[in-house]
PDB file of N, CA and C in Angstrom:
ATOM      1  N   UNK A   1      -1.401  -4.768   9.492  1.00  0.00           N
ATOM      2  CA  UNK A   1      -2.557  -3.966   9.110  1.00  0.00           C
ATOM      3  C   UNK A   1      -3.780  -4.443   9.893  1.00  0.00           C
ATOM      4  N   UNK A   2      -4.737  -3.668  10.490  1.00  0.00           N
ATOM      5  CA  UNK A   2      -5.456  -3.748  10.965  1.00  0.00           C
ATOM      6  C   UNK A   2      -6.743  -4.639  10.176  1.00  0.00           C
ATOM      7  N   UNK A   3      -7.528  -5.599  10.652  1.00  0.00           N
ATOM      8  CA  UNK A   3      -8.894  -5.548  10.066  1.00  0.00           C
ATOM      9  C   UNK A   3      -9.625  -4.369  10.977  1.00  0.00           C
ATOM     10  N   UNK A   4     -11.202  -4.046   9.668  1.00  0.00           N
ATOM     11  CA  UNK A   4     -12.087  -3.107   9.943  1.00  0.00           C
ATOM     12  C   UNK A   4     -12.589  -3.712  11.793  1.00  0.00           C
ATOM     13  N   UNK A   5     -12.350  -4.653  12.237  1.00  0.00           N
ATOM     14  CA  UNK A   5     -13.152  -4.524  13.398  1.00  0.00           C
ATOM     15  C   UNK A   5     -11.903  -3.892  14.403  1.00  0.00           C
ATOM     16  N   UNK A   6     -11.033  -4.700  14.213  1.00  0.00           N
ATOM     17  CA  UNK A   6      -9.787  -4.028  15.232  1.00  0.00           C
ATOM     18  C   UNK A   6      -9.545  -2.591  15.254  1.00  0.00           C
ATOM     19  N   UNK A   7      -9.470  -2.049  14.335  1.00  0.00           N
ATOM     20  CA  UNK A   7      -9.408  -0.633  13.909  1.00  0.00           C
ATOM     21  C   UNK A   7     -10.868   0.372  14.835  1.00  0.00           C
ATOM     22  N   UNK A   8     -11.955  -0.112  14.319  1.00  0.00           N
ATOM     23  CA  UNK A   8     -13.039   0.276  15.086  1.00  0.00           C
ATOM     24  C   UNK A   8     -12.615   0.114  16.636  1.00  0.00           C
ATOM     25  N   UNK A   9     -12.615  -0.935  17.096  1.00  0.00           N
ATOM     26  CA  UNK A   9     -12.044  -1.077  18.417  1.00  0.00           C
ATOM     27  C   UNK A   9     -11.863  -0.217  19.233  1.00  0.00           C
ATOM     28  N   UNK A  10     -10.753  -0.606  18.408  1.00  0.00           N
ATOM     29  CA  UNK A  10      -9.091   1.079  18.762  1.00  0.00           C
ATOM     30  C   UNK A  10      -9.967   2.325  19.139  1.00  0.00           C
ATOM     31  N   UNK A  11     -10.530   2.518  18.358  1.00  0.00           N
ATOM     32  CA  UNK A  11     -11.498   4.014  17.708  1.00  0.00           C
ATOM     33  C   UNK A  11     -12.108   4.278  19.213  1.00  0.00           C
ATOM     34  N   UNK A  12     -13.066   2.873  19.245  1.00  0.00           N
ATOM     35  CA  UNK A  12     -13.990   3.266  20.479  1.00  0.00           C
ATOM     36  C   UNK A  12     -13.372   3.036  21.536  1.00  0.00           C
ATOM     37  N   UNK A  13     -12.108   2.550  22.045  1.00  0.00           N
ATOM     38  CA  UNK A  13     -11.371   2.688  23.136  1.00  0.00           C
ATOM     39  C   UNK A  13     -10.914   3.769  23.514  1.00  0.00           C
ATOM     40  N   UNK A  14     -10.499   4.399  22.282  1.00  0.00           N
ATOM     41  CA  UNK A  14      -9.693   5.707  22.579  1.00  0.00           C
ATOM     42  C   UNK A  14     -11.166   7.023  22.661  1.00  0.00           C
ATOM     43  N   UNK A  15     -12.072   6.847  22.028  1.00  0.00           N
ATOM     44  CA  UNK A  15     -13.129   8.006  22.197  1.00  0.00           C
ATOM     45  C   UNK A  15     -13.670   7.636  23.872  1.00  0.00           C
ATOM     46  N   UNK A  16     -13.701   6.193  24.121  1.00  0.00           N
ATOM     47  CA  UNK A  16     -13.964   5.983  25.653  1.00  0.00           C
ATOM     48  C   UNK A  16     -13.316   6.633  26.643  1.00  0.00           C
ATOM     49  N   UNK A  17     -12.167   6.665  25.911  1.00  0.00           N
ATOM     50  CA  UNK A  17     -10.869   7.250  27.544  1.00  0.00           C
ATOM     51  C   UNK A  17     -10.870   8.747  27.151  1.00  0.00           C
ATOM     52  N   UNK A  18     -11.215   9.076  26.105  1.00  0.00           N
ATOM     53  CA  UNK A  18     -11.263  10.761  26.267  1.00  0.00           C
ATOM     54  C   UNK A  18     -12.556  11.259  26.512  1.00  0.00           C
ATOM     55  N   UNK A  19     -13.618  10.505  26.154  1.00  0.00           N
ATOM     56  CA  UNK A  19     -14.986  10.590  26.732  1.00  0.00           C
ATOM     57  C   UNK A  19     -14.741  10.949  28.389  1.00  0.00           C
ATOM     58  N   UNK A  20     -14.208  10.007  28.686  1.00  0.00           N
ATOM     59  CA  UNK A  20     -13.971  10.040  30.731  1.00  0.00           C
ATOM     60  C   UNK A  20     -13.324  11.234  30.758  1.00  0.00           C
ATOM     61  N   UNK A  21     -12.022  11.729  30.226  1.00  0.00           N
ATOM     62  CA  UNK A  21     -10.948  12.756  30.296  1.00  0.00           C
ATOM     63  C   UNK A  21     -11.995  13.647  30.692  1.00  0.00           C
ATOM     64  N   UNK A  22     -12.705  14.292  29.466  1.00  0.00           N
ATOM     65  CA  UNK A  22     -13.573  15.327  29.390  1.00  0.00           C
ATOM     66  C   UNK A  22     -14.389  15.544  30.590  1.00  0.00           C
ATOM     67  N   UNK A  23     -15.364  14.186  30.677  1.00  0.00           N
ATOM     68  CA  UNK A  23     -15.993  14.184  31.976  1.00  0.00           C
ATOM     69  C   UNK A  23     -15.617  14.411  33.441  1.00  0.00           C
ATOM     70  N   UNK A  24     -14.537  14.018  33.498  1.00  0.00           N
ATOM     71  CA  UNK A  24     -13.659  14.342  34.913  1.00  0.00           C
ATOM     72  C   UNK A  24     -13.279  16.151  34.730  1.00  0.00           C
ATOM     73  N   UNK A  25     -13.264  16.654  33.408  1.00  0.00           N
ATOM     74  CA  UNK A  25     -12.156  18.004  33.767  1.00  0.00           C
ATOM     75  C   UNK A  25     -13.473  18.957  33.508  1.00  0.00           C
ATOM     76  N   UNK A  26     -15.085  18.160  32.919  1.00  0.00           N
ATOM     77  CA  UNK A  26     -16.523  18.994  33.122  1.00  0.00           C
ATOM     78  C   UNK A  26     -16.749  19.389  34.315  1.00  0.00           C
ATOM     79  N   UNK A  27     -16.348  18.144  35.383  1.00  0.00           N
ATOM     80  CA  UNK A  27     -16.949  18.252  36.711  1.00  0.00           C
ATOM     81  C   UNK A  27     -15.526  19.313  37.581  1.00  0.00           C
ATOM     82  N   UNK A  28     -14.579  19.565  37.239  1.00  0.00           N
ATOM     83  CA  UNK A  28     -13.480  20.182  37.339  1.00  0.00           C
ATOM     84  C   UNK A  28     -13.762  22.054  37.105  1.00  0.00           C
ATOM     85  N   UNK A  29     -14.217  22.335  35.693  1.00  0.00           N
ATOM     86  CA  UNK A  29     -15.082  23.756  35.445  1.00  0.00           C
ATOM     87  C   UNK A  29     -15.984  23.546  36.226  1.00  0.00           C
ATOM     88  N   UNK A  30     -16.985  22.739  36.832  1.00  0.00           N
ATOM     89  CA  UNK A  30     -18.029  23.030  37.656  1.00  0.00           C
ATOM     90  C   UNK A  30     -18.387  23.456  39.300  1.00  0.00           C
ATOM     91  N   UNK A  31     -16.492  23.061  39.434  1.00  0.00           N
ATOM     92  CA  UNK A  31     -15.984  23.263  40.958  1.00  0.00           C
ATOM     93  C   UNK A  31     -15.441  24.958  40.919  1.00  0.00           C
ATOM     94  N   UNK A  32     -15.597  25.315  39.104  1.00  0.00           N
ATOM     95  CA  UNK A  32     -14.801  26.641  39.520  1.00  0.00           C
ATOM     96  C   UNK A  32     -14.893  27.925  39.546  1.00  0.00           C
ATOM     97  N   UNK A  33     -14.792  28.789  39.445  1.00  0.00           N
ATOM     98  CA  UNK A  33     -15.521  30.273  39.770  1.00  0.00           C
ATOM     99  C   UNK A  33     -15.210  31.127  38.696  1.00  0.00           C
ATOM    100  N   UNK A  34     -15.796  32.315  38.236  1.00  0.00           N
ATOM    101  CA  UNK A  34     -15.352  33.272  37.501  1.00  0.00           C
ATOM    102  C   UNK A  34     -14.675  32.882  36.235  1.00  0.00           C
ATOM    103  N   UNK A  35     -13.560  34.006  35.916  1.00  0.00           N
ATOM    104  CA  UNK A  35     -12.584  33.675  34.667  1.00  0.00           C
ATOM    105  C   UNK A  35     -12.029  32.120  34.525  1.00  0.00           C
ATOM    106  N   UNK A  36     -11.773  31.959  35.241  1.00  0.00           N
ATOM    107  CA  UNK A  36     -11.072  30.235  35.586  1.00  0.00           C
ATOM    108  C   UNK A  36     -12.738  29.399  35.052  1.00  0.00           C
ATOM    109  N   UNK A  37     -13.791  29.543  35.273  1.00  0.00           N
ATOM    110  CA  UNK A  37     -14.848  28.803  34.772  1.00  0.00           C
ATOM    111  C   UNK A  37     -15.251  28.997  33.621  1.00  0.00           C
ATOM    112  N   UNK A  38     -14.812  30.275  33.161  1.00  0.00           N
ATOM    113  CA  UNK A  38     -15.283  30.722  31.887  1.00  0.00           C
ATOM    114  C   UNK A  38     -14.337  29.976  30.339  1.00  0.00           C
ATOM    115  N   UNK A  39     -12.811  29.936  31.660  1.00  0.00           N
ATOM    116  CA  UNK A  39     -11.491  29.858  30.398  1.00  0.00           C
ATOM    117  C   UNK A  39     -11.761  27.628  30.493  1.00  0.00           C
ATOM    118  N   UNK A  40     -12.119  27.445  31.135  1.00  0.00           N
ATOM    119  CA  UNK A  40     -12.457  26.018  31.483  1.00  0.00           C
ATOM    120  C   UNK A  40     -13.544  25.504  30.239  1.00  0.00           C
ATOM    121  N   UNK A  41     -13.907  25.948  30.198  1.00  0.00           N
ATOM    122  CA  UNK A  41     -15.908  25.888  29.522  1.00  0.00           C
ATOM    123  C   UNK A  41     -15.558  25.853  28.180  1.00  0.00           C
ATOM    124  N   UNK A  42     -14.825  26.912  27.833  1.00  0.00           N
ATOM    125  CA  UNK A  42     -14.485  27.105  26.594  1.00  0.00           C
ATOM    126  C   UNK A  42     -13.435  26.417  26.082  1.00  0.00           C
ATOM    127  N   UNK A  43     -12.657  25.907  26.636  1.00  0.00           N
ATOM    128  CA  UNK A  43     -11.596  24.772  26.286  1.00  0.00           C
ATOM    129  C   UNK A  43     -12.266  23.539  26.044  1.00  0.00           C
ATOM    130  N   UNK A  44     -13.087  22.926  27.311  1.00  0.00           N
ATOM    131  CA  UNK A  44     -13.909  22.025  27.146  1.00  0.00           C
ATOM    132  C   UNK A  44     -15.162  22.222  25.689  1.00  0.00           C
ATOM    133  N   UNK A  45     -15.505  23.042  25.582  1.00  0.00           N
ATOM    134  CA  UNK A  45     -16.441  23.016  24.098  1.00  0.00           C
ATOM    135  C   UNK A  45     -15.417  22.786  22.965  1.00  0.00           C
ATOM    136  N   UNK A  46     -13.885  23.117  23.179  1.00  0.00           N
ATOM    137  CA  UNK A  46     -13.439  22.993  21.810  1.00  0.00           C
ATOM    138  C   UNK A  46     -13.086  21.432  21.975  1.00  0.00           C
ATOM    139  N   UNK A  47     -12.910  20.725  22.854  1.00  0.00           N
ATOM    140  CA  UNK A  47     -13.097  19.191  23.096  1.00  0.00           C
ATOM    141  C   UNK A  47     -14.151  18.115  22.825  1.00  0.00           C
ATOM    142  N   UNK A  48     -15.026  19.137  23.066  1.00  0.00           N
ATOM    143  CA  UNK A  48     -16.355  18.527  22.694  1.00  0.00           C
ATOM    144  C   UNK A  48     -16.687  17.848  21.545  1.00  0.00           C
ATOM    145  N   UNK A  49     -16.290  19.493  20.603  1.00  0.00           N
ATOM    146  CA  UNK A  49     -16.606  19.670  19.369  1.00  0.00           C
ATOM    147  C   UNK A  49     -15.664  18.788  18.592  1.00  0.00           C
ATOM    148  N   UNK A  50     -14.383  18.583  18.870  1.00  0.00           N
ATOM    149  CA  UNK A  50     -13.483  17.623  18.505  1.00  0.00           C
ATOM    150  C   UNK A  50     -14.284  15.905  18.825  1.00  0.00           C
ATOM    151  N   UNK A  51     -14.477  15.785  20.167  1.00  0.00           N
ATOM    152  CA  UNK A  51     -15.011  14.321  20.202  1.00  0.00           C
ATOM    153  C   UNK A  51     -16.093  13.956  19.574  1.00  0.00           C
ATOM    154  N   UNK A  52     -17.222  15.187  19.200  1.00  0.00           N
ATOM    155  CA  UNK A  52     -18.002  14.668  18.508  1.00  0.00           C
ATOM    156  C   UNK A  52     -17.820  14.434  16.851  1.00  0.00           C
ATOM    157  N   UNK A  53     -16.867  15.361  16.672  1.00  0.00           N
ATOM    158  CA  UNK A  53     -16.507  14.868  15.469  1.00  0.00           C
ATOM    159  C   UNK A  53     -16.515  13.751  14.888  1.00  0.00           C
ATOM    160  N   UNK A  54     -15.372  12.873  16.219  1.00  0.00           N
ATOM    161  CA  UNK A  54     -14.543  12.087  15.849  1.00  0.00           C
ATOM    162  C   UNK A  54     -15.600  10.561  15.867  1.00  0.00           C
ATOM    163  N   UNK A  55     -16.707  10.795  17.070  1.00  0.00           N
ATOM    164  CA  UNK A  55     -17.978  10.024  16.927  1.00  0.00           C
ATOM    165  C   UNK A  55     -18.605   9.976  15.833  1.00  0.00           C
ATOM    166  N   UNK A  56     -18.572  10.913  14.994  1.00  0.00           N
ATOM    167  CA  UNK A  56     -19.288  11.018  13.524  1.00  0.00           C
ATOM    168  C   UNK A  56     -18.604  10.146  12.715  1.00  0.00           C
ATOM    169  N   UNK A  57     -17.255  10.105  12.538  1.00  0.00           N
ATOM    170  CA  UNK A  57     -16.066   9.668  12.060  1.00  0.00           C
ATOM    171  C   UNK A  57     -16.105   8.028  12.224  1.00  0.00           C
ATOM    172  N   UNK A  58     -16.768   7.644  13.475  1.00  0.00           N
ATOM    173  CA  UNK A  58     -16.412   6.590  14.238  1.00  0.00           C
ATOM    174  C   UNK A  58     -17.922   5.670  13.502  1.00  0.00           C
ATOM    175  N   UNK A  59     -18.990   6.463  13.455  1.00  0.00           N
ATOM    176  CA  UNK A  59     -20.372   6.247  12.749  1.00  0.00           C
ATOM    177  C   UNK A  59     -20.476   5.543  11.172  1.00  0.00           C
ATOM    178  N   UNK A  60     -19.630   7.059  10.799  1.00  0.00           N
ATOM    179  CA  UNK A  60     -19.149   6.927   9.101  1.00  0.00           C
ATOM    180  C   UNK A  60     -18.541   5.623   8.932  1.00  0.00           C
ATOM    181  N   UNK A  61     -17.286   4.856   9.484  1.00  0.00           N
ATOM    182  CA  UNK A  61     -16.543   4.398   9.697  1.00  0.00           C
ATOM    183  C   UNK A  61     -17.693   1.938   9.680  1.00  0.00           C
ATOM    184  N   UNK A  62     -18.147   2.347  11.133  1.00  0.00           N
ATOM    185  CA  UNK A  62     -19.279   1.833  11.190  1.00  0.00           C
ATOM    186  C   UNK A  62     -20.157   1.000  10.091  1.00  0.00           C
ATOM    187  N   UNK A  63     -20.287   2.448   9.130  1.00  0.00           N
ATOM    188  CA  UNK A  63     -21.458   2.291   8.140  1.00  0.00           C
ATOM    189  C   UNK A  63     -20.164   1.401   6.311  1.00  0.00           C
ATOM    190  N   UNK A  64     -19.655   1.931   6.916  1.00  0.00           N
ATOM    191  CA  UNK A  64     -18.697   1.574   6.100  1.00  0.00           C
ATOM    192  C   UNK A  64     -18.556  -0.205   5.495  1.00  0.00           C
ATOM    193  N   UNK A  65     -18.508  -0.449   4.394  1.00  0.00           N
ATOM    194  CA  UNK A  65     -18.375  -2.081   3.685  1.00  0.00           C
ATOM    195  C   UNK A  65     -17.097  -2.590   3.702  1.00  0.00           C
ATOM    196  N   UNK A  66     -16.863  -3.652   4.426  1.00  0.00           N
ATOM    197  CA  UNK A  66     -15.468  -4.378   4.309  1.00  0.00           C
ATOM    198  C   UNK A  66     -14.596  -3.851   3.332  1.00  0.00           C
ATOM    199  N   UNK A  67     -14.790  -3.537   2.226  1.00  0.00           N
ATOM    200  CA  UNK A  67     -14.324  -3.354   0.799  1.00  0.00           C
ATOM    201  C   UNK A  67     -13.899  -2.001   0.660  1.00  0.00           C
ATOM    202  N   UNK A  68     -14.642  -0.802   1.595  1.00  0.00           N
ATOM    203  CA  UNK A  68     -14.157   0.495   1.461  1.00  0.00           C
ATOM    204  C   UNK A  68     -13.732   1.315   2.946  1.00  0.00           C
ATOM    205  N   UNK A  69     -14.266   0.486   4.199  1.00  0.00           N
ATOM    206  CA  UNK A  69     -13.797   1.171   5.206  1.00  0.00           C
ATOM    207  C   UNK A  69     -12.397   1.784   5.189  1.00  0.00           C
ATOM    208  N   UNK A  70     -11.578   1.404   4.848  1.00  0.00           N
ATOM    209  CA  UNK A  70     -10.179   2.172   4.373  1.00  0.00           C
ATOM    210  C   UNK A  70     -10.249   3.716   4.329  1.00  0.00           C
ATOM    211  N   UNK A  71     -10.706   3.902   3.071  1.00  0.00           N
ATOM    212  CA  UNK A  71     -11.089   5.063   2.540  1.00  0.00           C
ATOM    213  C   UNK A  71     -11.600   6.242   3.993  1.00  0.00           C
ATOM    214  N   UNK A  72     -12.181   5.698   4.624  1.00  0.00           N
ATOM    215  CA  UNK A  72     -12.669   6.415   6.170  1.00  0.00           C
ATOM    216  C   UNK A  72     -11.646   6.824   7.169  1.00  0.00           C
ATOM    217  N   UNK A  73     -10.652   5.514   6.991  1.00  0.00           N
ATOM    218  CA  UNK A  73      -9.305   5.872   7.783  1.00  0.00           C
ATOM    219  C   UNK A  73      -8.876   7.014   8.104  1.00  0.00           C
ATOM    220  N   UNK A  74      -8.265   7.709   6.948  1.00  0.00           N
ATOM    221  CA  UNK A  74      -7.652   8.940   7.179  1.00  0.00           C
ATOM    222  C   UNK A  74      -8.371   9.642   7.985  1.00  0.00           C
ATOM    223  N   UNK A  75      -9.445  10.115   7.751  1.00  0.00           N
ATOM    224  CA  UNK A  75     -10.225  10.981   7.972  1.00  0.00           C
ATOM    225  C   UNK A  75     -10.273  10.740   9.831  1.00  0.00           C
ATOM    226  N   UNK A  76     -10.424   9.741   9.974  1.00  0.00           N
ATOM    227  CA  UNK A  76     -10.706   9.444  11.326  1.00  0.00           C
ATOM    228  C   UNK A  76      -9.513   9.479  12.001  1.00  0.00           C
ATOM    229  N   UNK A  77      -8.451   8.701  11.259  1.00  0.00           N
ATOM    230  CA  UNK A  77      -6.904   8.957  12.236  1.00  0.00           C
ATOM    231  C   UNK A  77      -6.679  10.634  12.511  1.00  0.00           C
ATOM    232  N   UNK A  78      -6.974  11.431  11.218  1.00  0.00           N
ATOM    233  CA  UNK A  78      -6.923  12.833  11.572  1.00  0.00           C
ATOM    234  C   UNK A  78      -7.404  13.488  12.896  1.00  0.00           C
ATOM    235  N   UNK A  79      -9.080  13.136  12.760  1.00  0.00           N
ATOM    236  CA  UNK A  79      -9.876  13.516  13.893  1.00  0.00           C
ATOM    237  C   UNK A  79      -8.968  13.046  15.468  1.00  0.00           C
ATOM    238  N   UNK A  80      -8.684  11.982  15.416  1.00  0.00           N
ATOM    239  CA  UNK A  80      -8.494  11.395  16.772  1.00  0.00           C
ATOM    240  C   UNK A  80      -6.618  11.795  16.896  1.00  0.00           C
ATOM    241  N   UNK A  81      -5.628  12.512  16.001  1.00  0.00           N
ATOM    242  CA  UNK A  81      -5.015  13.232  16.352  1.00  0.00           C
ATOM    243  C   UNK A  81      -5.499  14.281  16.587  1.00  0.00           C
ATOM    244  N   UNK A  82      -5.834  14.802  16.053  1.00  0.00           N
ATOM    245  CA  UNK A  82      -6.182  16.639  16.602  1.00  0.00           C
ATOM    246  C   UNK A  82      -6.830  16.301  18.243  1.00  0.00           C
ATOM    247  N   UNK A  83      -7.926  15.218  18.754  1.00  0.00           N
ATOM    248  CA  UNK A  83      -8.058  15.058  19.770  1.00  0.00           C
ATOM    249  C   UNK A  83      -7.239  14.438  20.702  1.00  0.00           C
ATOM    250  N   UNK A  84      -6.169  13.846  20.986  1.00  0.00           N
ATOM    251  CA  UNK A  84      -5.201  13.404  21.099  1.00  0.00           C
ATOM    252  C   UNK A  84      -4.229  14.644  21.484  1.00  0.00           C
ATOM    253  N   UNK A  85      -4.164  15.702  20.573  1.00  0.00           N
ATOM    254  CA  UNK A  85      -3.212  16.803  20.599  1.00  0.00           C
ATOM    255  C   UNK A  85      -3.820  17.857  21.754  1.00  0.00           C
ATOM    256  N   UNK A  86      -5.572  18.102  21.587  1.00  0.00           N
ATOM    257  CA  UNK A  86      -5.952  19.178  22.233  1.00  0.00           C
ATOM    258  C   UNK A  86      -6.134  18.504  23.544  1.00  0.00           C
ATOM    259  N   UNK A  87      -6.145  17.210  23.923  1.00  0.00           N
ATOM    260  CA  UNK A  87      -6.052  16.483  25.020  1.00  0.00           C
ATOM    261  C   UNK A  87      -4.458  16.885  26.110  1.00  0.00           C
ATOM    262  N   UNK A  88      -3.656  16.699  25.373  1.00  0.00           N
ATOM    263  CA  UNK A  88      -2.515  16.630  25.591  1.00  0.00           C
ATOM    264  C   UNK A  88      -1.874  17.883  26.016  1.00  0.00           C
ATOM    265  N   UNK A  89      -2.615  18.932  25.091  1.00  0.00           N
ATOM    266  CA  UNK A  89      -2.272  20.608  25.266  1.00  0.00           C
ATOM    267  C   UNK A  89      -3.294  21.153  26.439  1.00  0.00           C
ATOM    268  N   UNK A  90      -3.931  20.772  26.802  1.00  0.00           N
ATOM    269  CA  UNK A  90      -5.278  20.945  27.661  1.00  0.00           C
ATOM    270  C   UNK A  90      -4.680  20.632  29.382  1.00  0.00           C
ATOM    271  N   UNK A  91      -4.108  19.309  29.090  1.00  0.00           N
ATOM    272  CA  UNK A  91      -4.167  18.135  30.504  1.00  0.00           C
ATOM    273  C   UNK A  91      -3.544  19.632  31.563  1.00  0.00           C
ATOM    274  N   UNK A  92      -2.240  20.446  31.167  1.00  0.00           N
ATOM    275  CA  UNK A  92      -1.476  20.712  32.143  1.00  0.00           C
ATOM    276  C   UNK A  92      -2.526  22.081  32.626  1.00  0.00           C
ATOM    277  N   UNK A  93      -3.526  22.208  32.140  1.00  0.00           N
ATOM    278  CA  UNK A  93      -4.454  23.776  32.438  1.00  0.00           C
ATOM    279  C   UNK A  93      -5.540  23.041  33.991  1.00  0.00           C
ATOM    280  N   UNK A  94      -5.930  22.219  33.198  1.00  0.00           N
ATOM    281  CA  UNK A  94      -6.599  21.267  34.293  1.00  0.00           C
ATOM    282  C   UNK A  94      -6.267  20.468  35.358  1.00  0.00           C
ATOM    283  N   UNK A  95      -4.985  20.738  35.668  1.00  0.00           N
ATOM    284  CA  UNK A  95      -4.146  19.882  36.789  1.00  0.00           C
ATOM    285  C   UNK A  95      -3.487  20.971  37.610  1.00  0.00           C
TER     286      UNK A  95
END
């Protein structure tokens, strides 16, 4: 079982490497034209909207007392599957 700092860790390692993901496949829609920029943009906002979530999550988490950070868990393992998933369903559009 994790302690609350290892767990956090994890959290901000993994929002780091999809932080970059995003950023590399922003500058990717920005190389691109028309429908292809439009269908790009809009994939990327639903990424967004997922990572910032999961930053909120990561905040909550944060604010959280030795005694109840637990309770935050779920919520956050959720977030960072669904980002994890739309990462994963995304990669082969952008390559």
């Amino acid at each position: 079982m994790d302690t609350k700092e290892e767990y956090q860790k994890r959290v901000e390692s993994e929002l780091e490497t999809s932080g970059t993901q995003i950023e590399a496949w922003s500058a990717k829609a920005e190389q691109s034209e028309g429908e292809v920029r439009i269908e790009y943009e809009q994939q990327l906002d639903v990424l967004r909207n997922i990572q910032s979530r999961a930053e909120a999550g990561l905040q909550e988490l944060k604010e959280a007392g030795e005694d109840n950070w637990e309770k935050a868990r779920p919520r956050m393992d959720g977030v960072l599957s669904e980002l994890r998933n739309a990462i994963l369903n995304l990669s082969p559009r952008f390559h």
